[in-house]
N, C-alpha and C. Protein backbone atom coordinates (compact mmCIF):
# COMPACT_ATOMS: atom_id res chain seq x y z
N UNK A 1 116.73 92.08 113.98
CA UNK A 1 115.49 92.84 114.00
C UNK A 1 114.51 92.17 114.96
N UNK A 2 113.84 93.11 115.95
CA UNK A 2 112.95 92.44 116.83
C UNK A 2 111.64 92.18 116.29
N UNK A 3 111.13 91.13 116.81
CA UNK A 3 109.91 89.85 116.19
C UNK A 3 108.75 91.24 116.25
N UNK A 4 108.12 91.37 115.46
CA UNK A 4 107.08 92.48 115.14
C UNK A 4 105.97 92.35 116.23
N UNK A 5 105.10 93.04 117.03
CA UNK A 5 104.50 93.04 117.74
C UNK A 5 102.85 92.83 117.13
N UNK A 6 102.61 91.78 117.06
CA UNK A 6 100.91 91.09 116.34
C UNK A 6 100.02 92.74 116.26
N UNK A 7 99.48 92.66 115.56
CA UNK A 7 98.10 93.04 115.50
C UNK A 7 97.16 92.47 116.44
N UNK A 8 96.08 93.08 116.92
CA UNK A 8 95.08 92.47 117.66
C UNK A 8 94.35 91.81 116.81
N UNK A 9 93.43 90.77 116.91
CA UNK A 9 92.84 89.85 116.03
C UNK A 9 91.65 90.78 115.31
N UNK A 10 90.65 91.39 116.59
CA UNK A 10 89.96 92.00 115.83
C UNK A 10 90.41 92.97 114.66
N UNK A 11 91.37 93.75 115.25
CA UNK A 11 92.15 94.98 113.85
C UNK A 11 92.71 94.05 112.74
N UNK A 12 93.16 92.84 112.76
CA UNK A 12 93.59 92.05 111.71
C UNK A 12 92.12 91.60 110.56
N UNK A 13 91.13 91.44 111.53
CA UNK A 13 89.65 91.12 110.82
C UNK A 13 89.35 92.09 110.41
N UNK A 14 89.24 93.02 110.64
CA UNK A 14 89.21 94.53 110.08
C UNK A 14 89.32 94.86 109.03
N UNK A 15 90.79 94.54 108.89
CA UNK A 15 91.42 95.11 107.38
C UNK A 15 91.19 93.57 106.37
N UNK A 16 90.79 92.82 106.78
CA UNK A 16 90.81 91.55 105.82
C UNK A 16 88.95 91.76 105.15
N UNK A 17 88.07 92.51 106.24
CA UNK A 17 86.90 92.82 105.57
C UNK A 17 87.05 93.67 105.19
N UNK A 18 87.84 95.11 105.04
CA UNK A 18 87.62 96.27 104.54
C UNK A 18 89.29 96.47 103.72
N UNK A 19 89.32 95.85 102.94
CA UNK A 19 91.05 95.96 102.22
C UNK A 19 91.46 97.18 101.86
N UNK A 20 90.18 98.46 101.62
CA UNK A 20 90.48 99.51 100.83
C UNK A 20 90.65 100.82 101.43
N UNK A 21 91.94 101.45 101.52
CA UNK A 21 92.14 102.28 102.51
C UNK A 21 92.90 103.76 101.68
N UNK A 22 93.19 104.80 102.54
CA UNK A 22 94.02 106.13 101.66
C UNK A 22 94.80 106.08 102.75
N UNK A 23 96.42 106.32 101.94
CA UNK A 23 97.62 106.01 102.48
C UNK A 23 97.61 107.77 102.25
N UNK A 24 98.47 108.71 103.74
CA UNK A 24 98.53 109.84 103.24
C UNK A 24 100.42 110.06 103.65
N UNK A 25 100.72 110.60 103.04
CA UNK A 25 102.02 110.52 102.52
C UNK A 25 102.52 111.96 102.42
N UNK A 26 103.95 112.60 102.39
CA UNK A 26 103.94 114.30 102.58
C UNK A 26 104.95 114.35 101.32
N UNK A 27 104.84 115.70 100.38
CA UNK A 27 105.25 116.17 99.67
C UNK A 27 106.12 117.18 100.06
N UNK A 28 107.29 117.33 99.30
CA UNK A 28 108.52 117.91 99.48
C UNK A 28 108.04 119.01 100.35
N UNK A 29 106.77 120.45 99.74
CA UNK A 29 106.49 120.90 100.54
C UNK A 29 105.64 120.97 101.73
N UNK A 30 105.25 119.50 102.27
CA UNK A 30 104.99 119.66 103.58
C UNK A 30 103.15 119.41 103.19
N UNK A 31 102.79 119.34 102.05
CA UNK A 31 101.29 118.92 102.03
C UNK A 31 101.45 117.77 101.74
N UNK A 32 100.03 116.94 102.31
CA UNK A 32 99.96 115.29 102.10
C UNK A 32 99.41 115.43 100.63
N UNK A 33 99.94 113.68 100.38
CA UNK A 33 100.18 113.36 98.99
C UNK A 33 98.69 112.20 99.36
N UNK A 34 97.22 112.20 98.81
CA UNK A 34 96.47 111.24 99.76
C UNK A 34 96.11 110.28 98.20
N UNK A 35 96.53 108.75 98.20
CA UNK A 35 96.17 107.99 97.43
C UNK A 35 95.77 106.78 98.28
N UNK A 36 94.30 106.23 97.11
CA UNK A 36 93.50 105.11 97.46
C UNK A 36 94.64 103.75 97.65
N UNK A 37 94.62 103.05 98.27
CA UNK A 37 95.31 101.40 98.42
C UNK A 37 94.81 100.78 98.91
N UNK A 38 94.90 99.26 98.14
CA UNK A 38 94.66 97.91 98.62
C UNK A 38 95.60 97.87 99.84
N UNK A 39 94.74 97.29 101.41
CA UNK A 39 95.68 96.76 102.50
C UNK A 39 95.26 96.04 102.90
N UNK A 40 96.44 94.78 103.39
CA UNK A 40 96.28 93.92 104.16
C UNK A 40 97.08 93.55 105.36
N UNK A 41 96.44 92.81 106.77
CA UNK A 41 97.81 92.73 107.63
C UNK A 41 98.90 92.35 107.71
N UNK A 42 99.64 92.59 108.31
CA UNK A 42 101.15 91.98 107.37
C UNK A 42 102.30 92.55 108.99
N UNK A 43 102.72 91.31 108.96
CA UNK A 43 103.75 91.25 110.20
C UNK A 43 103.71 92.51 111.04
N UNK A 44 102.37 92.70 111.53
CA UNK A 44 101.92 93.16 113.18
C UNK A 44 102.35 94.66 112.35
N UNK A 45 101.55 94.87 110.88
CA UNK A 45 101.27 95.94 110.72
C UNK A 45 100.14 96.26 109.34
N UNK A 46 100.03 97.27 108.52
CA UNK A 46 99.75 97.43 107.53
C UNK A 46 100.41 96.91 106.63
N UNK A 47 100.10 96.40 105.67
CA UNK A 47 100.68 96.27 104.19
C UNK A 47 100.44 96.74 103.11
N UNK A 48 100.87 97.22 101.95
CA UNK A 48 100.41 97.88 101.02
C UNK A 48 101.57 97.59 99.67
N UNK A 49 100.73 97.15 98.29
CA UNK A 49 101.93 96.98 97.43
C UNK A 49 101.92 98.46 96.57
N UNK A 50 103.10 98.91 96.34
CA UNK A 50 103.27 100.49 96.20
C UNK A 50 104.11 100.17 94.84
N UNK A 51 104.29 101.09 94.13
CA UNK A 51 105.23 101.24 92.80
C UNK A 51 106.17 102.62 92.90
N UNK A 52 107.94 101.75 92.52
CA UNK A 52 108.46 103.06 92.66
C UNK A 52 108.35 103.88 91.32
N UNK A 53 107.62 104.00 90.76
CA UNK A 53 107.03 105.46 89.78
C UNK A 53 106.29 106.07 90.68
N UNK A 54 105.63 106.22 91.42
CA UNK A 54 104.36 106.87 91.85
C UNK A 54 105.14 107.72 92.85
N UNK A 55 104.16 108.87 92.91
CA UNK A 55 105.22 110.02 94.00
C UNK A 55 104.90 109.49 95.34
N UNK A 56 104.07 108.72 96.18
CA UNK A 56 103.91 108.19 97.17
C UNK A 56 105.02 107.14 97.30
N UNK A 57 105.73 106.50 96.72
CA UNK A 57 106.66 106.34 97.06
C UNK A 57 108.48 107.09 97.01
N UNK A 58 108.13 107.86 96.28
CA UNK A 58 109.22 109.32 96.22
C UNK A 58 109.20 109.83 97.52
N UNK A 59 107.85 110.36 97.84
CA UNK A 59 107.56 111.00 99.46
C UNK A 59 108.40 110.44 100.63
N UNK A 60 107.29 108.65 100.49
CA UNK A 60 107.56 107.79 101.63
C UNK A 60 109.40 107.48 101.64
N UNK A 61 110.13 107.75 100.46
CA UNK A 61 111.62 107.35 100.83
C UNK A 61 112.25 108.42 101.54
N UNK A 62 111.65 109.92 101.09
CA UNK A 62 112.16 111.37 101.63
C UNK A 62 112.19 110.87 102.92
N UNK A 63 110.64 110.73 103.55
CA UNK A 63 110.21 111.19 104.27
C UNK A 63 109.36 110.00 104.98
N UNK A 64 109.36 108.81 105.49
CA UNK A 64 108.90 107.55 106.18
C UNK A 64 107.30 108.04 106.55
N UNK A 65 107.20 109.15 107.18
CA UNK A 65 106.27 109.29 108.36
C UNK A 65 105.05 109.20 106.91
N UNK A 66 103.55 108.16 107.87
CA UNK A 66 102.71 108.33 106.71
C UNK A 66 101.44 107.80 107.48
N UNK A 67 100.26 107.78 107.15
CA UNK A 67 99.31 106.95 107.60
C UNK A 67 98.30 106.45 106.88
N UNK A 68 98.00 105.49 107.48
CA UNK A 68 96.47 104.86 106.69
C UNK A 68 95.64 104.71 107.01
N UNK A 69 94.17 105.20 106.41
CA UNK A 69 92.97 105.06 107.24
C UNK A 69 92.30 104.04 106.18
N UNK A 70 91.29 103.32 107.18
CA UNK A 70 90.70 102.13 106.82
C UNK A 70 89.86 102.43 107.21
N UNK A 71 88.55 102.55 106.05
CA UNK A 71 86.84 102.88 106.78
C UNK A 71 86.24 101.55 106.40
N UNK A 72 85.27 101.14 107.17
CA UNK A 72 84.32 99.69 106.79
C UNK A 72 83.63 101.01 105.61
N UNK A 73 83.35 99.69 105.06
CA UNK A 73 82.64 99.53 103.15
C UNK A 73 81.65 100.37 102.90
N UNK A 74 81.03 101.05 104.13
CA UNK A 74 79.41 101.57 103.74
C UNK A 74 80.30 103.46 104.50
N UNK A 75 81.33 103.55 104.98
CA UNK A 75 81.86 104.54 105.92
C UNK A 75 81.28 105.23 107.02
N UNK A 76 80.12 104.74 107.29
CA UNK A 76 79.74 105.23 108.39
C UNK A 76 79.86 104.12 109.59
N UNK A 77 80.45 102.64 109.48
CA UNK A 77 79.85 101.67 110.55
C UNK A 77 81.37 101.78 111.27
N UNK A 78 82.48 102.42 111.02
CA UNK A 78 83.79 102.25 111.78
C UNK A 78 84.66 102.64 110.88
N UNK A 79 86.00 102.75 111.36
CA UNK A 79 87.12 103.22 110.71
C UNK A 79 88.57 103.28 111.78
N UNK A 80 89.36 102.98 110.96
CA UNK A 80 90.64 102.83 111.61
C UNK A 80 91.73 103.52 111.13
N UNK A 81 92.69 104.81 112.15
CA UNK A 81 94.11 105.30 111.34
C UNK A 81 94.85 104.55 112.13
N UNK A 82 95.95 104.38 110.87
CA UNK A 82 97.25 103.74 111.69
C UNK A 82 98.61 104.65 111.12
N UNK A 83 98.93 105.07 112.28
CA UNK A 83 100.20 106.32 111.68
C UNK A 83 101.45 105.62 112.54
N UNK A 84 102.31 105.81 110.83
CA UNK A 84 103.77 105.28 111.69
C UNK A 84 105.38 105.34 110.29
N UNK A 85 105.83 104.53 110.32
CA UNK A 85 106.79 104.89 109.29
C UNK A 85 106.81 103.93 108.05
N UNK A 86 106.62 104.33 107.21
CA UNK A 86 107.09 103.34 105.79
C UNK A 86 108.00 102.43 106.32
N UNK A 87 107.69 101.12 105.77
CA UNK A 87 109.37 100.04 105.87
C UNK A 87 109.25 99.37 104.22
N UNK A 88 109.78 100.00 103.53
CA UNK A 88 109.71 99.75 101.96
C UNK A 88 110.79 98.67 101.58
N UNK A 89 110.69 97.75 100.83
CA UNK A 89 111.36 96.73 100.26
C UNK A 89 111.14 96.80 98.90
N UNK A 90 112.34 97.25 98.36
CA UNK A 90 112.19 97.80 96.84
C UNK A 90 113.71 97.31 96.35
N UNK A 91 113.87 98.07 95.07
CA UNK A 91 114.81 97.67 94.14
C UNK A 91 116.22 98.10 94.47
N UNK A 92 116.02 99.31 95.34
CA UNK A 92 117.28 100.20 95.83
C UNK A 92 117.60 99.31 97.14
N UNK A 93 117.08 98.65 98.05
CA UNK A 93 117.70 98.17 98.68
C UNK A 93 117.34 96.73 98.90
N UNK A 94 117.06 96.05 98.41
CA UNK A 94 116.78 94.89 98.48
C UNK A 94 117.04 93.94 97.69
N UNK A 95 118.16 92.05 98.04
CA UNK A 95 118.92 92.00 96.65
C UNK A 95 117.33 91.49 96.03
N UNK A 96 117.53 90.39 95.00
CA UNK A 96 116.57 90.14 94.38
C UNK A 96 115.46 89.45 94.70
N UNK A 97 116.07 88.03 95.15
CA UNK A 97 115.30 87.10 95.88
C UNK A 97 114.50 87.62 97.35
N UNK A 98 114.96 88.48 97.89
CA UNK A 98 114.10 88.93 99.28
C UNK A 98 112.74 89.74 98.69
N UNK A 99 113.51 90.99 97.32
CA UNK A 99 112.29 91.55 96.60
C UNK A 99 111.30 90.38 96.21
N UNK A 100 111.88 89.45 95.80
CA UNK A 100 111.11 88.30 94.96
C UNK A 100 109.71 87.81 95.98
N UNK A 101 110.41 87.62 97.30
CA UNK A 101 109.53 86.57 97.81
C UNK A 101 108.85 87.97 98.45
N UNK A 102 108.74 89.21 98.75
CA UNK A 102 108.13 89.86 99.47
C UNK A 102 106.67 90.48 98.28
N UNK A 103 107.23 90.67 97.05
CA UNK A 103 106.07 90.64 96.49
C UNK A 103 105.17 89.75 96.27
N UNK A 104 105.57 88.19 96.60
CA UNK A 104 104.71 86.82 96.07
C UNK A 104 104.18 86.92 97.65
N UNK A 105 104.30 87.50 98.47
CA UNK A 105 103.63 87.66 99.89
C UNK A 105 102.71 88.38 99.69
N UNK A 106 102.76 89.75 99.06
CA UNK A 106 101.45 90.90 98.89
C UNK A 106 100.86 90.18 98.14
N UNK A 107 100.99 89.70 97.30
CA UNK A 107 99.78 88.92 96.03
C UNK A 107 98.88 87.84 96.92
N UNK A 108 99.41 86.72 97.64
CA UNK A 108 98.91 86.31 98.60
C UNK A 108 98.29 86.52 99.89
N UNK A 109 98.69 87.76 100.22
CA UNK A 109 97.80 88.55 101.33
C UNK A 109 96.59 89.09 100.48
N UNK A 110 96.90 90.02 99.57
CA UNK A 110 95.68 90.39 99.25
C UNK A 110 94.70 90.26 98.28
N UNK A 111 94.90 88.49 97.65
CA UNK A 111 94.36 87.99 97.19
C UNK A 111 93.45 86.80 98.13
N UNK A 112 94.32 86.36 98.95
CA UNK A 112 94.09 85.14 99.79
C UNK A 112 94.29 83.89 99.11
N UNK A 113 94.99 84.04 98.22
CA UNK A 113 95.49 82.71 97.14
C UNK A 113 96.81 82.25 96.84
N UNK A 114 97.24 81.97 96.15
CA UNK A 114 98.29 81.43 95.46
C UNK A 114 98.01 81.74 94.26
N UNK A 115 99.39 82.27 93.45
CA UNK A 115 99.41 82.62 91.68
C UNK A 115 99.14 81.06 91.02
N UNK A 116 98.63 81.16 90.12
CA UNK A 116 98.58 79.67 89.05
C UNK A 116 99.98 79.72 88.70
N UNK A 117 100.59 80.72 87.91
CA UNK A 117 101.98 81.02 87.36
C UNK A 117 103.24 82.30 88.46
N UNK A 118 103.54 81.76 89.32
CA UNK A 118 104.69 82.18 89.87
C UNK A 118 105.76 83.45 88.85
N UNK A 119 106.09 82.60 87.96
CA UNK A 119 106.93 82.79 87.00
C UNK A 119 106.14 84.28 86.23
N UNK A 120 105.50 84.11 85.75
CA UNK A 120 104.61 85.32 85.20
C UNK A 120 104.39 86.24 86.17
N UNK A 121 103.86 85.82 87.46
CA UNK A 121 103.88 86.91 88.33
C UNK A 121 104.68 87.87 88.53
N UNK A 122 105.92 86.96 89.03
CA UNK A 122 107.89 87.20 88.88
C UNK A 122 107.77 88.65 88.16
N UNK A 123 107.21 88.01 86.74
CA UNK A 123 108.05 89.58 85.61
C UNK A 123 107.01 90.48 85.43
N UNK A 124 106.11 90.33 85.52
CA UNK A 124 104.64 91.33 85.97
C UNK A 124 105.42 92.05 87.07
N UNK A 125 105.31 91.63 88.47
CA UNK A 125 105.82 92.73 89.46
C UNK A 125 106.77 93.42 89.39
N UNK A 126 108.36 92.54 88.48
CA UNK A 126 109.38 93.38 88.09
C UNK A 126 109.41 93.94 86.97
N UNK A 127 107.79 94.18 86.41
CA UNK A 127 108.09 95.22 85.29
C UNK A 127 107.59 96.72 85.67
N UNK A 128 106.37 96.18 86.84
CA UNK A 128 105.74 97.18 87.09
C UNK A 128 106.28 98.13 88.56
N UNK A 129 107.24 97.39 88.79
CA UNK A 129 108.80 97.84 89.96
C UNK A 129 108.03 97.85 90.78
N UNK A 130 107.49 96.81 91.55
CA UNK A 130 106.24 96.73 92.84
C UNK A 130 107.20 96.59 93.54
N UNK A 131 106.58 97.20 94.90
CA UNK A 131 107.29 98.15 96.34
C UNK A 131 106.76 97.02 97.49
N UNK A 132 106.79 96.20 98.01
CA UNK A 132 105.97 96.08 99.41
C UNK A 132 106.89 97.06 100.52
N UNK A 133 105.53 97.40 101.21
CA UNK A 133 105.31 98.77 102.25
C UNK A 133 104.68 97.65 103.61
N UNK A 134 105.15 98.25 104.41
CA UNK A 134 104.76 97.66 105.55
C UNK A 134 104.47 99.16 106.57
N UNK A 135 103.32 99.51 107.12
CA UNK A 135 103.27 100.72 107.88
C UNK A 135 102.92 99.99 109.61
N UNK A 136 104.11 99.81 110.09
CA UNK A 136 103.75 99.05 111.96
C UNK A 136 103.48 100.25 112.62
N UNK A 137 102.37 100.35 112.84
CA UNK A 137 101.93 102.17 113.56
C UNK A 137 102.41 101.90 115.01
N UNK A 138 102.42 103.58 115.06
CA UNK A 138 103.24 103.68 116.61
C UNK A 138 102.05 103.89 117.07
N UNK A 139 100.62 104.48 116.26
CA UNK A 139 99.41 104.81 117.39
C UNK A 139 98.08 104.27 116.36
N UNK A 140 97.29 103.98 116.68
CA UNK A 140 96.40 103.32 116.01
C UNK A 140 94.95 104.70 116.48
N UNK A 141 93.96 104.42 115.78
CA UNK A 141 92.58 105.18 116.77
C UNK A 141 91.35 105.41 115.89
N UNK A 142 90.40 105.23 116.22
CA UNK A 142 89.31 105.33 114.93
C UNK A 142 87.86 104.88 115.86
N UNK A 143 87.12 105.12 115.03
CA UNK A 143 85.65 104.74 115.37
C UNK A 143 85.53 103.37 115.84
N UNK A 144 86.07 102.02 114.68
CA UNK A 144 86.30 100.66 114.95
C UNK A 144 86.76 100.50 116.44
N UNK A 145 87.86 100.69 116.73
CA UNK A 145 88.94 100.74 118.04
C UNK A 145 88.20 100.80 118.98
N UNK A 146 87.16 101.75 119.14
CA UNK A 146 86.45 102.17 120.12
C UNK A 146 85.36 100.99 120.06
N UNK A 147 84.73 100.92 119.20
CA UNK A 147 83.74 99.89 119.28
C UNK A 147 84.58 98.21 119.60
N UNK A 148 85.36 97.97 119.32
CA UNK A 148 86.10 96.71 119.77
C UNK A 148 86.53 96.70 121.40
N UNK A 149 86.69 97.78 121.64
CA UNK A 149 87.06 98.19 123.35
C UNK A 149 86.48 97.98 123.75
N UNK A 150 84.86 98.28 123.18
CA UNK A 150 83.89 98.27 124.49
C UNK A 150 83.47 96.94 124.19
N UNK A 151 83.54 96.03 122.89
CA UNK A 151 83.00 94.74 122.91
C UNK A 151 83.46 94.11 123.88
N UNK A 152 84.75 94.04 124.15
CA UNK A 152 85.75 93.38 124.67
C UNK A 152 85.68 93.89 126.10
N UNK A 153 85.13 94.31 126.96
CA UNK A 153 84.77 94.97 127.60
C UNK A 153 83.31 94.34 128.62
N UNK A 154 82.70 94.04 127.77
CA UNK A 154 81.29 93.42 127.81
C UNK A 154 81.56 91.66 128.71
């Protein structure tokens, strides 16, 4: 698998000030499925911890194509979509230990910590069948984008 292509620093600062984004996702018939998520950056893309109960991840296995928009906190100062394909690491394909360490990664991304108890974490995430989602967009574009262009620019 080829080495993931970074995020730009500013879009990485981005989502580390504004974690809270709507992942939109398509239903069998062709309307988006739009739920709130915690995101953080994550190997030169989006990250998101997902549960396979939830129909957003039913969708995203149909059907990959999905996006996420990220507005700063107040929604009027910027905003960012990033559209591209689900890369899900779940129970159906992943043996245990790769599931293991990819969820103790989302807890640490979007906490910015370390668990006190590992072990507890462990059976917490495998009770609640946590998904890490990775969305590496093929096109990025938003209000933010534009305002970072022209900073950078200056």
């Amino acid at each position: 698998m080829p080495t993931p292509t970074p995020l730009a620093p500013q879009i990485e600062q981005f989502l580390h000030d504004n974690p809270q984004g709507v992942l939109t996702s398509f239903r069998r018939n062709g309307m988006p499925q739009l739920s709130i998520v915690t995101v953080y950056p994550r190997d030169g893309g989006v990250g998101i911890s997902i549960t396979e109960t939830r129909a957003k991840f039913k969708n995203l296995l149909r059907d990959p194509r999905c996006s996420v928009l990220v507005s700063h906190v107040d929604w009027w100062s910027g905003f960012l979509v990033f559209e591209g394909k689900a890369e899900l690491t779940h129970s159906g394909n992943s043996d245990p230990e790769t599931l293991r360490l990819a969820r103790r990664r989302i807890f640490s991304a979007t906490t910015r910590r370390r668990s006190a108890d590992w072990d507890q974490y462990d059976r917490i995430t495998a009770a609640d069948k946590r998904v890490a989602m990775v969305l590496r967009p093929d096109h990025i574009y938003g209000s933010a984008l534009t305002r970072m262009r022209e900073a950078l620019a200056k």
